[in-house]
Protein backbone atom coordinates (compact mmCIF):
# COMPACT_ATOMS: atom_id res chain seq x y z
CA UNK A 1 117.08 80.07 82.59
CA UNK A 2 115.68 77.28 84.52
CA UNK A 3 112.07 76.17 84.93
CA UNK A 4 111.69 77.52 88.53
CA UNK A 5 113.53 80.62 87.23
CA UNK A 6 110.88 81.14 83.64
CA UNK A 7 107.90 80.35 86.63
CA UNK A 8 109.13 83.03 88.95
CA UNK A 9 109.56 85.50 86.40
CA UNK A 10 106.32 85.18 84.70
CA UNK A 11 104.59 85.24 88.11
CA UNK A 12 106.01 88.27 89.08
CA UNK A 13 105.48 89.86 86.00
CA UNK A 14 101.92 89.07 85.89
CA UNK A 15 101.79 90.06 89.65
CA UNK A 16 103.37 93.25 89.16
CA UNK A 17 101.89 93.74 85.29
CA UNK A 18 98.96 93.43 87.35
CA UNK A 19 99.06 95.67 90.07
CA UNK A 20 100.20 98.48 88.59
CA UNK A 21 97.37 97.95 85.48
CA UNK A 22 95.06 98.54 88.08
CA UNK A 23 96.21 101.35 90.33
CA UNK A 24 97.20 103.47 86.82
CA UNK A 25 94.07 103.22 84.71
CA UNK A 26 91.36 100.89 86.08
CA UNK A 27 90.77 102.42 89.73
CA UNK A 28 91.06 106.57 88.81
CA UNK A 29 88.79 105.20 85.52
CA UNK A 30 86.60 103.63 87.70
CA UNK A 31 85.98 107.40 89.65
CA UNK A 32 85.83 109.01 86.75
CA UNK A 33 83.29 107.20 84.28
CA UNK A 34 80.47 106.41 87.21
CA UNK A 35 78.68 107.93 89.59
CA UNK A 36 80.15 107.96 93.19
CA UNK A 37 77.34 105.54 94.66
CA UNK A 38 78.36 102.61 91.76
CA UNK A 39 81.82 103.45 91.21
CA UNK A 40 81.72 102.78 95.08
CA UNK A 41 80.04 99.46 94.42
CA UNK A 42 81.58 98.35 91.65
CA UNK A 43 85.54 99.00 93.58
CA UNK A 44 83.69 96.35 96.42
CA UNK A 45 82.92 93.68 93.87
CA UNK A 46 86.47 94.09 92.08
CA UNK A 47 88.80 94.27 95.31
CA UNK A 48 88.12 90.23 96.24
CA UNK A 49 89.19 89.02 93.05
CA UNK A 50 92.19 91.38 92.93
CA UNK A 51 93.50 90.56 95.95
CA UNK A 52 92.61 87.28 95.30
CA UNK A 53 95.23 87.70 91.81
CA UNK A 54 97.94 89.21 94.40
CA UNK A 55 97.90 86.13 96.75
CA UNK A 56 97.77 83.75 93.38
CA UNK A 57 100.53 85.21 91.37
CA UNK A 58 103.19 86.24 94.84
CA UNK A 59 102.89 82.77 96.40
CA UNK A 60 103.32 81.12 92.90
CA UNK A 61 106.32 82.99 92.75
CA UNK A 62 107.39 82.59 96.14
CA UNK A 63 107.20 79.01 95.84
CA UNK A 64 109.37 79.12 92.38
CA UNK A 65 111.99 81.57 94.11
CA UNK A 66 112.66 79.39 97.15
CA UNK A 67 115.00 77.13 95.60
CA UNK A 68 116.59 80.18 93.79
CA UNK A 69 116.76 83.44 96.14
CA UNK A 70 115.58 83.23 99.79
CA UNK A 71 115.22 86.36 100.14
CA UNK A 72 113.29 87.22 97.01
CA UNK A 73 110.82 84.10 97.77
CA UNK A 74 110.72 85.79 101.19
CA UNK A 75 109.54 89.14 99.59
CA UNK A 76 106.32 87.12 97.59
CA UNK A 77 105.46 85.38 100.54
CA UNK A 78 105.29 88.72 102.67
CA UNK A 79 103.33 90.36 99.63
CA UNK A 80 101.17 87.11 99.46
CA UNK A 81 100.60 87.47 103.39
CA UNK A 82 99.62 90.81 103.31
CA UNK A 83 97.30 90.70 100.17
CA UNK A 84 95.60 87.75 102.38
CA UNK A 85 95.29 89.88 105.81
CA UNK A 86 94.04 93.10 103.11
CA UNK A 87 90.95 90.90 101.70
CA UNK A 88 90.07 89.56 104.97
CA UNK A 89 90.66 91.64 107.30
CA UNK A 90 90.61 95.54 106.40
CA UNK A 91 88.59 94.90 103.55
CA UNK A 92 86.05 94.01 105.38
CA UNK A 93 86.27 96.38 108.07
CA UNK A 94 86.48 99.31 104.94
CA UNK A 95 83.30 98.30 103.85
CA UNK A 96 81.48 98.46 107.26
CA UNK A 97 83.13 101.91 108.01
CA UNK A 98 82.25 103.48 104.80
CA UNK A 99 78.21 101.79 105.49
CA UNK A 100 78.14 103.31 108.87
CA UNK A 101 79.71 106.55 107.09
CA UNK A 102 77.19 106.75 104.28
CA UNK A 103 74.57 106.20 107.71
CA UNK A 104 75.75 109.69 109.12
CA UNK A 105 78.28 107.99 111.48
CA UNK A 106 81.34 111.11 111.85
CA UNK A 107 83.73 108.39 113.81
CA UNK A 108 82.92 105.78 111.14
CA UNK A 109 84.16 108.40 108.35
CA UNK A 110 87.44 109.11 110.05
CA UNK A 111 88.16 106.00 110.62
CA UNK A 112 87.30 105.25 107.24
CA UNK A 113 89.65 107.78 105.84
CA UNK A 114 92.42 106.05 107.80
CA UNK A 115 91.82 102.38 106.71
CA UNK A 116 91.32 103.26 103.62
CA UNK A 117 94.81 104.85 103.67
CA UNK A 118 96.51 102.06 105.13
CA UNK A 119 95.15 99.85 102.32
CA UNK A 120 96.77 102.02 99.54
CA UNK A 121 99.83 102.17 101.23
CA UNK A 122 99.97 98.77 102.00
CA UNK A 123 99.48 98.32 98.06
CA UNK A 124 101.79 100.65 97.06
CA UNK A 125 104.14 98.62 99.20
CA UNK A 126 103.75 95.27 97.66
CA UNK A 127 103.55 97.10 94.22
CA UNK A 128 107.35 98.40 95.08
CA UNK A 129 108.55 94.97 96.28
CA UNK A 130 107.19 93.20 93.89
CA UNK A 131 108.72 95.54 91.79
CA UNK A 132 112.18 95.07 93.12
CA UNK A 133 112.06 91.29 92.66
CA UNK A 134 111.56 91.34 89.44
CA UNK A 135 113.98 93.93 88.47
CA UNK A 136 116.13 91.09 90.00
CA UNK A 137 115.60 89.37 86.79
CA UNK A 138 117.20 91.80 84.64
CA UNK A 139 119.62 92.85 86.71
């Protein structure tokens, strides 16, 4: 195994490894142990830094991949994009909707509901890809 190749796959395994930590046992812990109002802050002050991991690890292994697999590089960059648009753009706008939520605002709440659905999906998505590259690896 090559350099680039050892790079990629420890990137994506820490990217994946990562992700999936997270989603399993840290966020449904996070509900569970604390009460709503700081589970609710505590998810705000973790999400930067995780997504902040996700662009980190996928372009590190995009930019390993791209001599090796196209395609696969093409996969970490998309995941690396989207982590990027997730922290800075509906991140943001999740937090405001669940503030003017918590402030009695009934639009704010639906709207809320559907961002914050987007954003899991939109994880779940770049868990599965990143997923798929790296079964690459062994397969």
């Amino acid at each position: 195994m090559t350099i680039l190749a050892t790079l990629a796959l420890f990137a994506s395994a820490l990217l994946f490894g990562g992700m999936a930590f997270f989603a399993a046992l840290i966020a449904p812990m996070i509900f569970k142990a604390l009460p709503a109002e700081m589970a609710s802050r505590f998810v705000r002050a973790v999400f930067p830094p995780y997504y902040l991991w996700i662009l980190a690890t996928s372009s590190a292994a995009a930019v390993a991949l791209f001599p090796l697999s196209k395609p696969d590089a093409g996969m970490m960059a998309a995941i690396a994009g989207l982590a990027f648009w997730l922290r800075q753009v509906l991140m943001p706008r999740i937090n405001a909707l669940s503030d003017a939520a918590k402030a009695g605002d009934a639009d704010a709440g639906r709207a809320f509901d559907r961002a914050h659905k987007l954003s899991v999906i939109a994880n779940l998505l770049q868990l599965v890809v990143a997923g798929v590259v790296l079964a690459g690896f062994v397969l």
